[in-house]
Protein backbone atom coordinates (compact mmCIF):
# COMPACT_ATOMS: atom_id res chain seq x y z
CA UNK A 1 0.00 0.00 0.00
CA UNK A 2 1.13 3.07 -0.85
CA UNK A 3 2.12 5.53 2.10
CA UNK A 4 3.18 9.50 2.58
CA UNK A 5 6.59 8.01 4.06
CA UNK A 6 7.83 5.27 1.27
CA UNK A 7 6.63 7.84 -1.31
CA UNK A 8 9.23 10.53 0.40
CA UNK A 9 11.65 7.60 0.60
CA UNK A 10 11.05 6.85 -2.79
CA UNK A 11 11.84 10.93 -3.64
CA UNK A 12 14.75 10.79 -1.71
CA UNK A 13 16.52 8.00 -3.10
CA UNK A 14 15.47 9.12 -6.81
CA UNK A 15 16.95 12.64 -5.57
CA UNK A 16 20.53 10.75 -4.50
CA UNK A 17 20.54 9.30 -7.26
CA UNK A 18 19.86 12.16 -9.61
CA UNK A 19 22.48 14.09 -7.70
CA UNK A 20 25.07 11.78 -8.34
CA UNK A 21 23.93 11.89 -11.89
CA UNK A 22 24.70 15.50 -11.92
CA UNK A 23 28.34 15.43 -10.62
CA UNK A 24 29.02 12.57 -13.31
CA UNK A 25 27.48 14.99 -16.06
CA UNK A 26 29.37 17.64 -14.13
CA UNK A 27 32.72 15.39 -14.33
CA UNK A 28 32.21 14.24 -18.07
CA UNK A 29 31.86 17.55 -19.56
CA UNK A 30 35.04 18.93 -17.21
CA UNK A 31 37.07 15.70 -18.38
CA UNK A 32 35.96 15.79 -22.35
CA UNK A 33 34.75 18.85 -23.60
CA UNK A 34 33.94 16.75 -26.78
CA UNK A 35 31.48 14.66 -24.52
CA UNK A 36 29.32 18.10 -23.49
CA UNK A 37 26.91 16.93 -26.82
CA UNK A 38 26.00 13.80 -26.00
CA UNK A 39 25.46 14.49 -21.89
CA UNK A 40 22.81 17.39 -23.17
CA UNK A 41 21.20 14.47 -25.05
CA UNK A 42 21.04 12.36 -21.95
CA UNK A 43 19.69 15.15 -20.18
CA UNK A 44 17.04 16.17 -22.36
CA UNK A 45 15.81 12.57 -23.32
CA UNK A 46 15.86 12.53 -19.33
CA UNK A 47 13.80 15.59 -18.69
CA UNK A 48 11.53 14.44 -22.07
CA UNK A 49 10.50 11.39 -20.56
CA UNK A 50 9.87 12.44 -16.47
CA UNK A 51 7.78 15.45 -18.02
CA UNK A 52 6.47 13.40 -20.38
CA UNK A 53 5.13 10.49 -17.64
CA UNK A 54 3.74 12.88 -15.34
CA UNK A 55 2.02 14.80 -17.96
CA UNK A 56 0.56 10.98 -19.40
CA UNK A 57 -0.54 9.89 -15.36
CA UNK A 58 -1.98 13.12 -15.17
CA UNK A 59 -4.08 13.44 -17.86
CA UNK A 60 -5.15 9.44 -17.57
CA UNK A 61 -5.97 9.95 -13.65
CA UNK A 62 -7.42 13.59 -14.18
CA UNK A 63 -5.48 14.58 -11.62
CA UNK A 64 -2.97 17.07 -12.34
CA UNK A 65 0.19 16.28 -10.41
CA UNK A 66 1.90 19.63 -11.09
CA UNK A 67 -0.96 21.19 -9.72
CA UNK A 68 -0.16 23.70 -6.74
CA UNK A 69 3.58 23.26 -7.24
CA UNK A 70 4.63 26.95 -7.24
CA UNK A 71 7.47 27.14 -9.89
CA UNK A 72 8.63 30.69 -8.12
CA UNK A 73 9.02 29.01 -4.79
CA UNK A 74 11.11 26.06 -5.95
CA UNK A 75 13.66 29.17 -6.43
CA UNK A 76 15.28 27.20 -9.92
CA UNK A 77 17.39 29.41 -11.00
């Protein structure tokens, strides 16, 4: 059964994980400067594909997920 706490374990752990995905982009591009191409691609197939699920569950639930998520207070950039 689905729970508030394994759900914020769940974001956690995808969160580590994404982290350490970062510093490896980060490292790549530093290392191979040739490589900076290809780790966009990663990223943006990435980004494509999470934006692209919760936009699919949200429409097929009617449920928006992104709902209420205030892009100003996430504080991106």
């Amino acid at each position: 059964m689905a729970t508030i706490e394994l759900l914020h374990q769940k974001i956690q752990n995808a969160s580590r994980e994404l982290q350490e995905a970062i510093d490896m982009s980060v490292e790549i591009r530093r290392q191979s400067p040739q490589a900076k191409g290809e780790v966009v691609t990663i990223w943006e197939e990435f980004l494509s594909q999470f934006f692209g699920y919760i936009k699919k569950k949200s429409k097929d639930s009617k449920d928006n997920l992104l709902a209420g998520i205030s892009w100003t207070r996430l504080k991106l950039f």
